[in-house]
PDB file of N, CA and C in Angstrom:
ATOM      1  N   UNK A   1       0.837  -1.182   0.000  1.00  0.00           N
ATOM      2  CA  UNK A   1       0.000   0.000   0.000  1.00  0.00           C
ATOM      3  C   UNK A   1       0.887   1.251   0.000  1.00  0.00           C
ATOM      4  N   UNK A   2       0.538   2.448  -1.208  1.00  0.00           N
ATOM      5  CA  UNK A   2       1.221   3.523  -0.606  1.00  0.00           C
ATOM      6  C   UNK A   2       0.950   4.785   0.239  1.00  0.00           C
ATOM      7  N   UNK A   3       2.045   5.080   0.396  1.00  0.00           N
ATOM      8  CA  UNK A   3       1.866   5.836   1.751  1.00  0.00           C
ATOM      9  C   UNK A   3       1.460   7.537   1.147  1.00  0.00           C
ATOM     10  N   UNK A   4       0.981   8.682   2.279  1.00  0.00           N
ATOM     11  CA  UNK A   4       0.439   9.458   1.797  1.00  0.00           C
ATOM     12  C   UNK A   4       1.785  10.183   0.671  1.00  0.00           C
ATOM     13  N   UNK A   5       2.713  10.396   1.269  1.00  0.00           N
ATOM     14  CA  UNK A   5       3.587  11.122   0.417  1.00  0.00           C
ATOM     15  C   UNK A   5       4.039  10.565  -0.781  1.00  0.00           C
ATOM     16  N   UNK A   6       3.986   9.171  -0.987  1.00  0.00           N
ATOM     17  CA  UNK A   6       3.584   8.725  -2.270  1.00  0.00           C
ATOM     18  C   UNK A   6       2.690   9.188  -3.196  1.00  0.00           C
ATOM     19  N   UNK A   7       1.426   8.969  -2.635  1.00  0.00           N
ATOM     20  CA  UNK A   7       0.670   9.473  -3.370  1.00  0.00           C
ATOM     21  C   UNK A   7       0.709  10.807  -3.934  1.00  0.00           C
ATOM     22  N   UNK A   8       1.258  11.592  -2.630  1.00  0.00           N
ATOM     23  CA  UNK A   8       1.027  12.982  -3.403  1.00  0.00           C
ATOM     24  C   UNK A   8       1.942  13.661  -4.390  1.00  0.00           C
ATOM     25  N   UNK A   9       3.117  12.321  -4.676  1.00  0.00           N
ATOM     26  CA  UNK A   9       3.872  12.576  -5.861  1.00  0.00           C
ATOM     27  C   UNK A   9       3.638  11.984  -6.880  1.00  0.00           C
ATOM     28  N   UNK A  10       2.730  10.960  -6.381  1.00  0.00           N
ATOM     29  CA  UNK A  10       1.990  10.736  -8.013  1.00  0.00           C
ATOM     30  C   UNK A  10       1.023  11.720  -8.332  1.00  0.00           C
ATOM     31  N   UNK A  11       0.030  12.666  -7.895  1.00  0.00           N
ATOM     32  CA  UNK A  11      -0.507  13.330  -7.989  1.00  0.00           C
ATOM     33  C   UNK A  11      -0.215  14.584  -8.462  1.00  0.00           C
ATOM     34  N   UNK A  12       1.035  15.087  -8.104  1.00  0.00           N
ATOM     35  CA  UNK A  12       2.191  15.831  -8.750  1.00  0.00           C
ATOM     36  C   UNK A  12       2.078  15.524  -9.713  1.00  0.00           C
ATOM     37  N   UNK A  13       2.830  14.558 -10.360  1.00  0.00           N
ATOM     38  CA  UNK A  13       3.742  14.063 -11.722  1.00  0.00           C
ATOM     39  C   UNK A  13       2.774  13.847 -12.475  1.00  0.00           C
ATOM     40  N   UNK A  14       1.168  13.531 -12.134  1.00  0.00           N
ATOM     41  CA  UNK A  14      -0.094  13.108 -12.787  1.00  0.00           C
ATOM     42  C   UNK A  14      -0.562  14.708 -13.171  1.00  0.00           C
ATOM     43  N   UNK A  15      -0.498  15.757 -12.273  1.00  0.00           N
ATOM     44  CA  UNK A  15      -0.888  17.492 -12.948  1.00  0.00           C
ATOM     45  C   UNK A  15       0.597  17.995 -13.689  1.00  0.00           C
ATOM     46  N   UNK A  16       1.367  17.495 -13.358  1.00  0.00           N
ATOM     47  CA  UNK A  16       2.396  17.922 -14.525  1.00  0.00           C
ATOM     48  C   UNK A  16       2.669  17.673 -16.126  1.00  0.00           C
ATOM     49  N   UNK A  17       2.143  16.092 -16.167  1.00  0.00           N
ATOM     50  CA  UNK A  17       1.405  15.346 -17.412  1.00  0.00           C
ATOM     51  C   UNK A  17       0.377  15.774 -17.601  1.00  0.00           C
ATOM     52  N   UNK A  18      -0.310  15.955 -16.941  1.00  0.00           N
ATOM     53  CA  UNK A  18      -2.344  16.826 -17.785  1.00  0.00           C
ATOM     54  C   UNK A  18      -1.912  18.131 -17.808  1.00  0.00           C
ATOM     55  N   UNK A  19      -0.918  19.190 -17.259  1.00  0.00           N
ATOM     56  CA  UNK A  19      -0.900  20.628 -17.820  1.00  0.00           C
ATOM     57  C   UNK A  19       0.141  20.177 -19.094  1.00  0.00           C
ATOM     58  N   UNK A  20       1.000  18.941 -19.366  1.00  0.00           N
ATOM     59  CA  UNK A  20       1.404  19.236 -20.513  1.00  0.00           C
ATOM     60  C   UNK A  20       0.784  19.038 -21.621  1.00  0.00           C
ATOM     61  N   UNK A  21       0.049  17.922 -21.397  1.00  0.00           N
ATOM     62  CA  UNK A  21      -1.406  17.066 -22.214  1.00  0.00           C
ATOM     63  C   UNK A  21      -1.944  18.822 -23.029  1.00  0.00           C
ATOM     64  N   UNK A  22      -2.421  19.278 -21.719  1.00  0.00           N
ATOM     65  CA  UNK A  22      -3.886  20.777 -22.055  1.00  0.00           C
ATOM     66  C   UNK A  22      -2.640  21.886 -22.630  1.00  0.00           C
ATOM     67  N   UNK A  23      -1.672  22.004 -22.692  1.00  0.00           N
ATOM     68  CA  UNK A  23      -0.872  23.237 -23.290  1.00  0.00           C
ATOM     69  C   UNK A  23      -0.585  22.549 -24.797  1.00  0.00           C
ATOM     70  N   UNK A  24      -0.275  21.517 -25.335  1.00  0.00           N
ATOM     71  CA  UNK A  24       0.004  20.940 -26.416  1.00  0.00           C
ATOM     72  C   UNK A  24      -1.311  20.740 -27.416  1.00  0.00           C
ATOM     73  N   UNK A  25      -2.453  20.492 -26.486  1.00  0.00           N
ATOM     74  CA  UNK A  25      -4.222  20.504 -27.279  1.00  0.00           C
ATOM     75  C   UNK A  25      -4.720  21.830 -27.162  1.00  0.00           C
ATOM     76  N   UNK A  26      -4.243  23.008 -26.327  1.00  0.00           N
ATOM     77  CA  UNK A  26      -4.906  24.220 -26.797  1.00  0.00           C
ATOM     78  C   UNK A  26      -4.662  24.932 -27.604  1.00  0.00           C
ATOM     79  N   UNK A  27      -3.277  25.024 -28.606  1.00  0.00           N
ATOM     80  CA  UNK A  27      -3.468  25.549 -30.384  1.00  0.00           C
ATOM     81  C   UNK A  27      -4.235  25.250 -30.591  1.00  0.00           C
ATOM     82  N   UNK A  28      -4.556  23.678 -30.921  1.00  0.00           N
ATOM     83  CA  UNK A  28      -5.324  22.911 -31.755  1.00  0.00           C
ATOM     84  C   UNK A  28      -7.092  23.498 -31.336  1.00  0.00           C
ATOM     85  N   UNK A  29      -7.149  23.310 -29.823  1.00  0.00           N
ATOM     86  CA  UNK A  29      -8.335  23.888 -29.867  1.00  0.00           C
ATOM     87  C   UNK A  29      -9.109  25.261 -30.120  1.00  0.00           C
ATOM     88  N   UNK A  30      -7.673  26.189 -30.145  1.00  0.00           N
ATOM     89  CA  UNK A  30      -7.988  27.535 -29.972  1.00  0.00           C
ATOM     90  C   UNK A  30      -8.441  28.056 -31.564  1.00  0.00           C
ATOM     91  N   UNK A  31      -7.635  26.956 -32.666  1.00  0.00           N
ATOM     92  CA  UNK A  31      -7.609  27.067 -33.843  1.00  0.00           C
ATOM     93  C   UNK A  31      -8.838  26.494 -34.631  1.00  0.00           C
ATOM     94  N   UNK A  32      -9.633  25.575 -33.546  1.00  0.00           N
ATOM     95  CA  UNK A  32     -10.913  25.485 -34.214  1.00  0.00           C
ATOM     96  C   UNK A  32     -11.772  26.109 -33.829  1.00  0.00           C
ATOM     97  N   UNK A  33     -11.839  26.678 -32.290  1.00  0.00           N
ATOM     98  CA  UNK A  33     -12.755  27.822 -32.360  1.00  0.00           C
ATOM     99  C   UNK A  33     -12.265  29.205 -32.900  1.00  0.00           C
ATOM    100  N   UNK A  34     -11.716  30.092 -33.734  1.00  0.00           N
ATOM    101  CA  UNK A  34     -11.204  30.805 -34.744  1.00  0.00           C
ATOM    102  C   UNK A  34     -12.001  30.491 -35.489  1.00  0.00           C
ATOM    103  N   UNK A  35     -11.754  29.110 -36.146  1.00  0.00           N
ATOM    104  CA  UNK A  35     -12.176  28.885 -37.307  1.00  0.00           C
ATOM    105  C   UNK A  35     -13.747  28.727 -37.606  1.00  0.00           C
ATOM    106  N   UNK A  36     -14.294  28.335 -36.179  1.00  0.00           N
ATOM    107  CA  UNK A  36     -16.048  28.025 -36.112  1.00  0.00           C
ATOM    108  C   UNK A  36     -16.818  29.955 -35.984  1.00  0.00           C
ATOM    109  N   UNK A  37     -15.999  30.670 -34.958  1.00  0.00           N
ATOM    110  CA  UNK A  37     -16.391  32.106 -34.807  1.00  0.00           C
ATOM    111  C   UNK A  37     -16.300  32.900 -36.132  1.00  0.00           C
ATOM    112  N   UNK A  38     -14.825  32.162 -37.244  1.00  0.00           N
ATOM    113  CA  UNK A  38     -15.149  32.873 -37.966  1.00  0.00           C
ATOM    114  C   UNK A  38     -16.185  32.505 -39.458  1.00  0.00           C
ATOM    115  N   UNK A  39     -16.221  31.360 -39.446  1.00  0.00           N
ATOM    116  CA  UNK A  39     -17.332  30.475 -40.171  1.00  0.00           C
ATOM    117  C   UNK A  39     -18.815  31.035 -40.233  1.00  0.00           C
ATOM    118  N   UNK A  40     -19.423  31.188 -38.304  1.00  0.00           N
ATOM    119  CA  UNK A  40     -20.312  31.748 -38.436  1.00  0.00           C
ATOM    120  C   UNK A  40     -20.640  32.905 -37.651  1.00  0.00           C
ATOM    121  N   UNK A  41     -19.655  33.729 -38.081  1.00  0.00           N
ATOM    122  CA  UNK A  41     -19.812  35.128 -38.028  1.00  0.00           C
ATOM    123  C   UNK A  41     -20.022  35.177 -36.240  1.00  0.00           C
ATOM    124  N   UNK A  42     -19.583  34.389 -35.237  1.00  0.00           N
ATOM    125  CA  UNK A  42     -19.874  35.024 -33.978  1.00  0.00           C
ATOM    126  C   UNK A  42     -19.391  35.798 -33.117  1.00  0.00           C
ATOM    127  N   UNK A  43     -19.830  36.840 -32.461  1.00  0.00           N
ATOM    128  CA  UNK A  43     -18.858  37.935 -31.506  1.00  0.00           C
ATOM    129  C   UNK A  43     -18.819  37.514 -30.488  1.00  0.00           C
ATOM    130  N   UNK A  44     -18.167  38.078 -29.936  1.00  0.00           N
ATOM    131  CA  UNK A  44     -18.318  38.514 -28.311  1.00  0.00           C
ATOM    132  C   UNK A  44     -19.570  38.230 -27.571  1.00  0.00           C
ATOM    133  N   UNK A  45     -20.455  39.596 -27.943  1.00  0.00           N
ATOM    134  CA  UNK A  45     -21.613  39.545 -27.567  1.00  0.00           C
ATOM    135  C   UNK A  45     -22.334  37.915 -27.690  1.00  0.00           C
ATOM    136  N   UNK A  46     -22.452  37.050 -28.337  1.00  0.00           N
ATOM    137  CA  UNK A  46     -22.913  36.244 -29.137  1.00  0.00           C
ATOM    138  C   UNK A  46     -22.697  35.189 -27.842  1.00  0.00           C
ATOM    139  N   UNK A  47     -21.188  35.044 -27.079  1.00  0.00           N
ATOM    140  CA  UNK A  47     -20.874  34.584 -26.122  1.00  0.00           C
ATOM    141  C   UNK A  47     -21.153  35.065 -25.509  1.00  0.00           C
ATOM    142  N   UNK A  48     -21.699  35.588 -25.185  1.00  0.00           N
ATOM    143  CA  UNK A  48     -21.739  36.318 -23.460  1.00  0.00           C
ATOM    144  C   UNK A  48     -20.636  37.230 -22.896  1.00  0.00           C
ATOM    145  N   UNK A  49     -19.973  37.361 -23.971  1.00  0.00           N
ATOM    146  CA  UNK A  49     -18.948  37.948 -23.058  1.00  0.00           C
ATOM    147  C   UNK A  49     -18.769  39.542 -23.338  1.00  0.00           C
ATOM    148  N   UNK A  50     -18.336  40.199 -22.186  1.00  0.00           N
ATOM    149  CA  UNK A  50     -18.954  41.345 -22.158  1.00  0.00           C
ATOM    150  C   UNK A  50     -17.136  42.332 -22.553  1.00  0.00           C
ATOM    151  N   UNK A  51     -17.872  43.717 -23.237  1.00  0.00           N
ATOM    152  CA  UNK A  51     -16.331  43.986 -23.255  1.00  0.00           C
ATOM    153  C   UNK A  51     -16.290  45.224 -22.848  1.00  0.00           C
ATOM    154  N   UNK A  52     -15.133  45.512 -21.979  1.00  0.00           N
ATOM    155  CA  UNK A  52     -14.869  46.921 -21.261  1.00  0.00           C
ATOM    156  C   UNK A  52     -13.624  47.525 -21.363  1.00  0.00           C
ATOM    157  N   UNK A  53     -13.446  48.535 -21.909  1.00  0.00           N
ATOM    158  CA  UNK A  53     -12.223  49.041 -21.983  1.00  0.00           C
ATOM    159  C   UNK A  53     -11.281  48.455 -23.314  1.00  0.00           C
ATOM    160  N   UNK A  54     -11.617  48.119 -23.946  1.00  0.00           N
ATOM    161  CA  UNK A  54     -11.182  47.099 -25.428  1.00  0.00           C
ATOM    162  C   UNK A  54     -10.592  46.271 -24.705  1.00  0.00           C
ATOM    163  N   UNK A  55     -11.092  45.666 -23.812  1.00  0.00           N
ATOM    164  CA  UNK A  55     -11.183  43.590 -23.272  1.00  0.00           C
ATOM    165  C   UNK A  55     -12.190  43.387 -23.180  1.00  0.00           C
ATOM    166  N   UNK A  56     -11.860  41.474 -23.016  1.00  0.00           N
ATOM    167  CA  UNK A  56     -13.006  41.262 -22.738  1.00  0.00           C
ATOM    168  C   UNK A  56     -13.284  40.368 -20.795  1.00  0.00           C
ATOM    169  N   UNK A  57     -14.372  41.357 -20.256  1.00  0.00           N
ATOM    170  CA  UNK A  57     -14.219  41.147 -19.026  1.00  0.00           C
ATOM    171  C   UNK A  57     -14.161  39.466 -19.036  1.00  0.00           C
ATOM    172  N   UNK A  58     -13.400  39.258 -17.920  1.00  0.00           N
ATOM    173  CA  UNK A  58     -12.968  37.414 -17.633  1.00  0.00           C
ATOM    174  C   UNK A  58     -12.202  37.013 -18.386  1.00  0.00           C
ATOM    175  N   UNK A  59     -11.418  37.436 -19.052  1.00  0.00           N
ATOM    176  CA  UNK A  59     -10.080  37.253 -19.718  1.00  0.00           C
ATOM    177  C   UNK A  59      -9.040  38.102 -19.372  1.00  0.00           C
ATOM    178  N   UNK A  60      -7.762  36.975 -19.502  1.00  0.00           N
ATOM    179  CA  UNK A  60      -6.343  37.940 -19.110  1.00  0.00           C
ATOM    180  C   UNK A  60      -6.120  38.815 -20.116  1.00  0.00           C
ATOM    181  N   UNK A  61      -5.860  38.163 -21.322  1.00  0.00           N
ATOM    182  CA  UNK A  61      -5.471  39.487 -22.411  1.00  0.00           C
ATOM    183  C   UNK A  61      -6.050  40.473 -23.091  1.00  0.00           C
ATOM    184  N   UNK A  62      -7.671  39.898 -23.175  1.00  0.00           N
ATOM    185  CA  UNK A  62      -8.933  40.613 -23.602  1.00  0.00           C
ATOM    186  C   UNK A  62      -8.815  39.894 -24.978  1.00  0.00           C
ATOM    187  N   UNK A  63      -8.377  38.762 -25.404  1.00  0.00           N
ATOM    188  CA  UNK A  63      -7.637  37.847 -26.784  1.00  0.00           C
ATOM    189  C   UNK A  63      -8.720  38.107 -27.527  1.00  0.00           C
ATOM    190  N   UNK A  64     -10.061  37.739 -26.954  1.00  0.00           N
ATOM    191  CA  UNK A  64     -11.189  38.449 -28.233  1.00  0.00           C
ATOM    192  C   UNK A  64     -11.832  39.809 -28.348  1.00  0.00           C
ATOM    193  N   UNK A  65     -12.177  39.935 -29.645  1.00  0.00           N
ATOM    194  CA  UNK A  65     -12.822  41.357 -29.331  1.00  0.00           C
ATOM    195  C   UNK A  65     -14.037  41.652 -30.025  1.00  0.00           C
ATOM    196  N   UNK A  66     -14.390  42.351 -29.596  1.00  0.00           N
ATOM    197  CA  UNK A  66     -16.361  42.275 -30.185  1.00  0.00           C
ATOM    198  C   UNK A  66     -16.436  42.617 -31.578  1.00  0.00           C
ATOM    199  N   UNK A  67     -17.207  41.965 -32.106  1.00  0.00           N
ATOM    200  CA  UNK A  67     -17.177  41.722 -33.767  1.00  0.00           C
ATOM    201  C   UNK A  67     -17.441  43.346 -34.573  1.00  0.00           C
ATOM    202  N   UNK A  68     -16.926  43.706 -34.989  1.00  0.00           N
ATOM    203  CA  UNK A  68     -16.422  45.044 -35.830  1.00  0.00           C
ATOM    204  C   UNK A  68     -17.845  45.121 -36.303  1.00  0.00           C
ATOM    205  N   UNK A  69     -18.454  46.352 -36.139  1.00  0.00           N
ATOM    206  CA  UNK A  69     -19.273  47.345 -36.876  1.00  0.00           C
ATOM    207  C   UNK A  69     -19.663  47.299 -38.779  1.00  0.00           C
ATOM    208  N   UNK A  70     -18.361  47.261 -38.860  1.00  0.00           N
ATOM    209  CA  UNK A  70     -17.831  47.010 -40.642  1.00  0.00           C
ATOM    210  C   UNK A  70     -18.945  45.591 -40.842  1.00  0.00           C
ATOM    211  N   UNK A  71     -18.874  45.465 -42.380  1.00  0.00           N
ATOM    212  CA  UNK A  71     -19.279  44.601 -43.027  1.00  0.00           C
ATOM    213  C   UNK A  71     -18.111  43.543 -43.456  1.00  0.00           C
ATOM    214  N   UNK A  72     -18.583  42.177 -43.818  1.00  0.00           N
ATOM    215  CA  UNK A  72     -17.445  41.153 -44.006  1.00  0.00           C
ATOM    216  C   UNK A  72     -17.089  41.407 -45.766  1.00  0.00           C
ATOM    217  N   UNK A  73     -15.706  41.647 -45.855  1.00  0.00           N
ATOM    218  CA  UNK A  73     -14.663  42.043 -46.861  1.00  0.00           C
ATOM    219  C   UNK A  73     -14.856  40.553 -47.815  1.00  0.00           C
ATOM    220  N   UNK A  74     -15.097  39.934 -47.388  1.00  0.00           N
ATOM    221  CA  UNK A  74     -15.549  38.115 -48.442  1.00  0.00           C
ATOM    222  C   UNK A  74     -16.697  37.312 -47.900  1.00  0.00           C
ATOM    223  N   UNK A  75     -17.427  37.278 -49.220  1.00  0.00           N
ATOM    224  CA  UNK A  75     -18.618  36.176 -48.589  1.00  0.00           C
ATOM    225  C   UNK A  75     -18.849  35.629 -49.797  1.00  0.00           C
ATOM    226  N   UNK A  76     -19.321  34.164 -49.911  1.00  0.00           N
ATOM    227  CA  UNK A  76     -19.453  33.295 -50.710  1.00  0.00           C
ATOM    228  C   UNK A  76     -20.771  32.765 -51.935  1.00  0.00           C
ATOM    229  N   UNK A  77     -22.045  33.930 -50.479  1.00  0.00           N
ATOM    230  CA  UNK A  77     -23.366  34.314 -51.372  1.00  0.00           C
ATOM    231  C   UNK A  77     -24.392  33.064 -50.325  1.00  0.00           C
ATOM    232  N   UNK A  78     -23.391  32.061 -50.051  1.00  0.00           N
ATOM    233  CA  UNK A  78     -24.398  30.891 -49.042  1.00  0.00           C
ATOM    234  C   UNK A  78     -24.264  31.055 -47.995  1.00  0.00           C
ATOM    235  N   UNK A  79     -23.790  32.598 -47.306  1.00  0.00           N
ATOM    236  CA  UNK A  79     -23.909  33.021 -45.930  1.00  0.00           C
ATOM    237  C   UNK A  79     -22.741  32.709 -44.848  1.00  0.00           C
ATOM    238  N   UNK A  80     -21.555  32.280 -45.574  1.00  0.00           N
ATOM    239  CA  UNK A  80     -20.296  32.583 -45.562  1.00  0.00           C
ATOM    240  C   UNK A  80     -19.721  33.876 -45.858  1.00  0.00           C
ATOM    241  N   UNK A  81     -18.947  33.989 -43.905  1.00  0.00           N
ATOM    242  CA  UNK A  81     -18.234  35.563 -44.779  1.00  0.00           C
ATOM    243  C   UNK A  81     -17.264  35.564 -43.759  1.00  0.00           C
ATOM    244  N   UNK A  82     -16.055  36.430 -44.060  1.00  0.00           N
ATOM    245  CA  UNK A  82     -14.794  36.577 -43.599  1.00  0.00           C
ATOM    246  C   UNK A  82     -14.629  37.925 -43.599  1.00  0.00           C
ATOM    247  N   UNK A  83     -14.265  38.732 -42.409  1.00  0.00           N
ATOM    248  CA  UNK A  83     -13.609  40.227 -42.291  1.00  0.00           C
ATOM    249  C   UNK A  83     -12.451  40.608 -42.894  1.00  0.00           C
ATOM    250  N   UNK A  84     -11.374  39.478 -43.304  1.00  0.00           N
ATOM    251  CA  UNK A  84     -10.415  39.859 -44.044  1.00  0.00           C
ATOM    252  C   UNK A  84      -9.255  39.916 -43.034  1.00  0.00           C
ATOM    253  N   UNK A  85      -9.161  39.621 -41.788  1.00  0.00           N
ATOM    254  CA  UNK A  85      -8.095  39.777 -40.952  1.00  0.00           C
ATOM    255  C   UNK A  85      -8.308  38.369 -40.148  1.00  0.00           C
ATOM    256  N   UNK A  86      -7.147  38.087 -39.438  1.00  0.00           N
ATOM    257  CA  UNK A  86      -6.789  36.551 -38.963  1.00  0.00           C
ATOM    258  C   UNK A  86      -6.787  35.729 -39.780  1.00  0.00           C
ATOM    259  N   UNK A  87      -7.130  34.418 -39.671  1.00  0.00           N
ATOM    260  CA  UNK A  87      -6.737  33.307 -40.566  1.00  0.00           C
ATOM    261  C   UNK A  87      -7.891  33.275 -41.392  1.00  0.00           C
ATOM    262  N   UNK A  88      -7.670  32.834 -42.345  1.00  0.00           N
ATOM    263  CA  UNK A  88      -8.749  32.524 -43.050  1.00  0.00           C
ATOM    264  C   UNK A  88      -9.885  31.207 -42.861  1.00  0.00           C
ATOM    265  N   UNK A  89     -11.345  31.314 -43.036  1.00  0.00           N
ATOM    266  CA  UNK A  89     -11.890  30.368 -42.500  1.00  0.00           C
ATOM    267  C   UNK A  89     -11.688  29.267 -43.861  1.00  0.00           C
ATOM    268  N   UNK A  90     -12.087  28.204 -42.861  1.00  0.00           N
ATOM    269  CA  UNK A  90     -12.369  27.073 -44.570  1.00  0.00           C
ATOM    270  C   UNK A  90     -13.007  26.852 -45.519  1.00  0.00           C
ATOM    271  N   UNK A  91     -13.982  27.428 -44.988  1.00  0.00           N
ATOM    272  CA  UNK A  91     -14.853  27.555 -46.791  1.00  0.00           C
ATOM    273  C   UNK A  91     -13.929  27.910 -47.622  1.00  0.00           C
ATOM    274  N   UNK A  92     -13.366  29.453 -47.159  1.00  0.00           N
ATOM    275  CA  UNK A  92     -12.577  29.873 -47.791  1.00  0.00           C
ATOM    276  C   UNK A  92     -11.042  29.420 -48.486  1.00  0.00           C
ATOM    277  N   UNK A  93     -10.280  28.427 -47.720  1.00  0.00           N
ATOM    278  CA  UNK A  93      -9.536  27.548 -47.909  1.00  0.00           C
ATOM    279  C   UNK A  93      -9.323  27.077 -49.072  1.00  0.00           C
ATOM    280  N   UNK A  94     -10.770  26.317 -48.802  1.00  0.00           N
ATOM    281  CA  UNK A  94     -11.514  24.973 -49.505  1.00  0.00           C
ATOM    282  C   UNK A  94     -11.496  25.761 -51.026  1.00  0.00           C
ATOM    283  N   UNK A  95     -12.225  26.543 -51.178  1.00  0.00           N
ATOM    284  CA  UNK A  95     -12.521  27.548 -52.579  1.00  0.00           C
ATOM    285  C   UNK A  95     -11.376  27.812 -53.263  1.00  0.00           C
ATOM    286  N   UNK A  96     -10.247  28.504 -52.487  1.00  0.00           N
ATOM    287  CA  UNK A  96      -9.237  29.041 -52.754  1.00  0.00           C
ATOM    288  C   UNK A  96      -8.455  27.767 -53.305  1.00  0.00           C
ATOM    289  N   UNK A  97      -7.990  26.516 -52.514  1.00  0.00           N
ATOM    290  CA  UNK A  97      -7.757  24.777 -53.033  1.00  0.00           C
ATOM    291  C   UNK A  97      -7.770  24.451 -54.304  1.00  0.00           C
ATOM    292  N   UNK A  98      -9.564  24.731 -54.557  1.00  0.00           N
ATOM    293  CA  UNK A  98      -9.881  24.733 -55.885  1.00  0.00           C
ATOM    294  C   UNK A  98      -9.876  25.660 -56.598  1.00  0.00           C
ATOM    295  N   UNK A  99      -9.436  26.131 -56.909  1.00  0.00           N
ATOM    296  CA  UNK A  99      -8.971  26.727 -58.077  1.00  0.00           C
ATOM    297  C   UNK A  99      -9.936  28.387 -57.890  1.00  0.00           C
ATOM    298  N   UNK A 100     -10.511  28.745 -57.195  1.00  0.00           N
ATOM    299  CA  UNK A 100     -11.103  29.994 -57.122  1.00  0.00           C
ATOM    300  C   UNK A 100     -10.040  31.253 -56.622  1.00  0.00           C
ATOM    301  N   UNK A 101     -10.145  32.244 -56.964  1.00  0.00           N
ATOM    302  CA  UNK A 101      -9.377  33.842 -56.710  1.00  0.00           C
ATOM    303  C   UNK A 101      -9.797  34.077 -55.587  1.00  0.00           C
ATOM    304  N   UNK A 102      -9.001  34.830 -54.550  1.00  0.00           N
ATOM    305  CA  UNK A 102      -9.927  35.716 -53.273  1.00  0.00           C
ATOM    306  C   UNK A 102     -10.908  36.433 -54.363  1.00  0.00           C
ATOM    307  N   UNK A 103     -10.422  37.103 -55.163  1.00  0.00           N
ATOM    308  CA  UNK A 103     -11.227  38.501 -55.805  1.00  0.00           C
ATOM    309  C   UNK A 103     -12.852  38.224 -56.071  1.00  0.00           C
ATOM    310  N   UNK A 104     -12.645  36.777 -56.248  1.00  0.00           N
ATOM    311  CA  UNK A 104     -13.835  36.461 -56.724  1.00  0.00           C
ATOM    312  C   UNK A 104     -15.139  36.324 -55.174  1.00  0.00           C
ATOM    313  N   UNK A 105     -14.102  36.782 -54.249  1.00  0.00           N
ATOM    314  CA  UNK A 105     -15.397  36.913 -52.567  1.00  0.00           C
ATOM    315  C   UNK A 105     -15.483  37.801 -52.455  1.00  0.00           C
ATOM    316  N   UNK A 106     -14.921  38.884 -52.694  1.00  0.00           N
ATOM    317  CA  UNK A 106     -14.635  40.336 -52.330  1.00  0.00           C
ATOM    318  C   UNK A 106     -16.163  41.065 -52.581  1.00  0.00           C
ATOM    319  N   UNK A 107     -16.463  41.567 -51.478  1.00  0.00           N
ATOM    320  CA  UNK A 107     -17.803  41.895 -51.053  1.00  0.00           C
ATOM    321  C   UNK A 107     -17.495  43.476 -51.832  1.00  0.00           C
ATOM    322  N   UNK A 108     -16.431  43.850 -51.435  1.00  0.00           N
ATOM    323  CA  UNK A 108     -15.925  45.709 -51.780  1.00  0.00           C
ATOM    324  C   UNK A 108     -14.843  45.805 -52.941  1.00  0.00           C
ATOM    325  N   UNK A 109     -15.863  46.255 -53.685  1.00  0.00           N
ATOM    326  CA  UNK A 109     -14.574  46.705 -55.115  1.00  0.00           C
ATOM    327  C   UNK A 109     -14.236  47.932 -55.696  1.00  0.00           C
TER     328      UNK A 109
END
């Protein structure tokens, strides 16, 4: 049987493996929600999340920011649209893959 201070170095070495696990899967996750917010057009507001001072309250960096006033700079006509800044979503990708121009989304000419 082990003893308590055993355990509590497996318990250690067990949160040192799951914070490396969750730092190595949050690109990946951070990069599909990007890609879903920017897919379907969602803000801030949309989440709940409220913004003060250009952050957003309950966040350290304020990393999101409430969806711009402006109109989306590319849309596809099936209710796909992109602001034109950060990564590009996949529809857009996907289009671009095949053989399509940005020019040919361009909402503003």
């Amino acid at each position: 049987m082990a003893t308590y201070i055993e355990l509590q170095r497996q318990i250690e070495a067990l949160q040192k493996e799951a914070d490396a696990l969750k730092a190595r899967e949050r690109e990946g996750v951070i990069e599909r929600m990007k890609e879903a917010i920017a897919a379907y057009d969602i803000s801030a507001e949309d989440l709940g999340l409220a913004v003060r001072r250009g952050r957003l309250a309950g966040t350290r960096s304020g990393g999101l920011r409430a969806k711009a006033a402006s109109h989306a700079a590319y849309a596809d006509g099936e209710g796909n649209t992109w602001g034109g800044r950060g990564p590009r979503p996949k529809w857009l990708r996907d289009a671009l893959a095949g053989g399509a121009s940005l020019d040919e989304f361009a909402t503003r000419r």
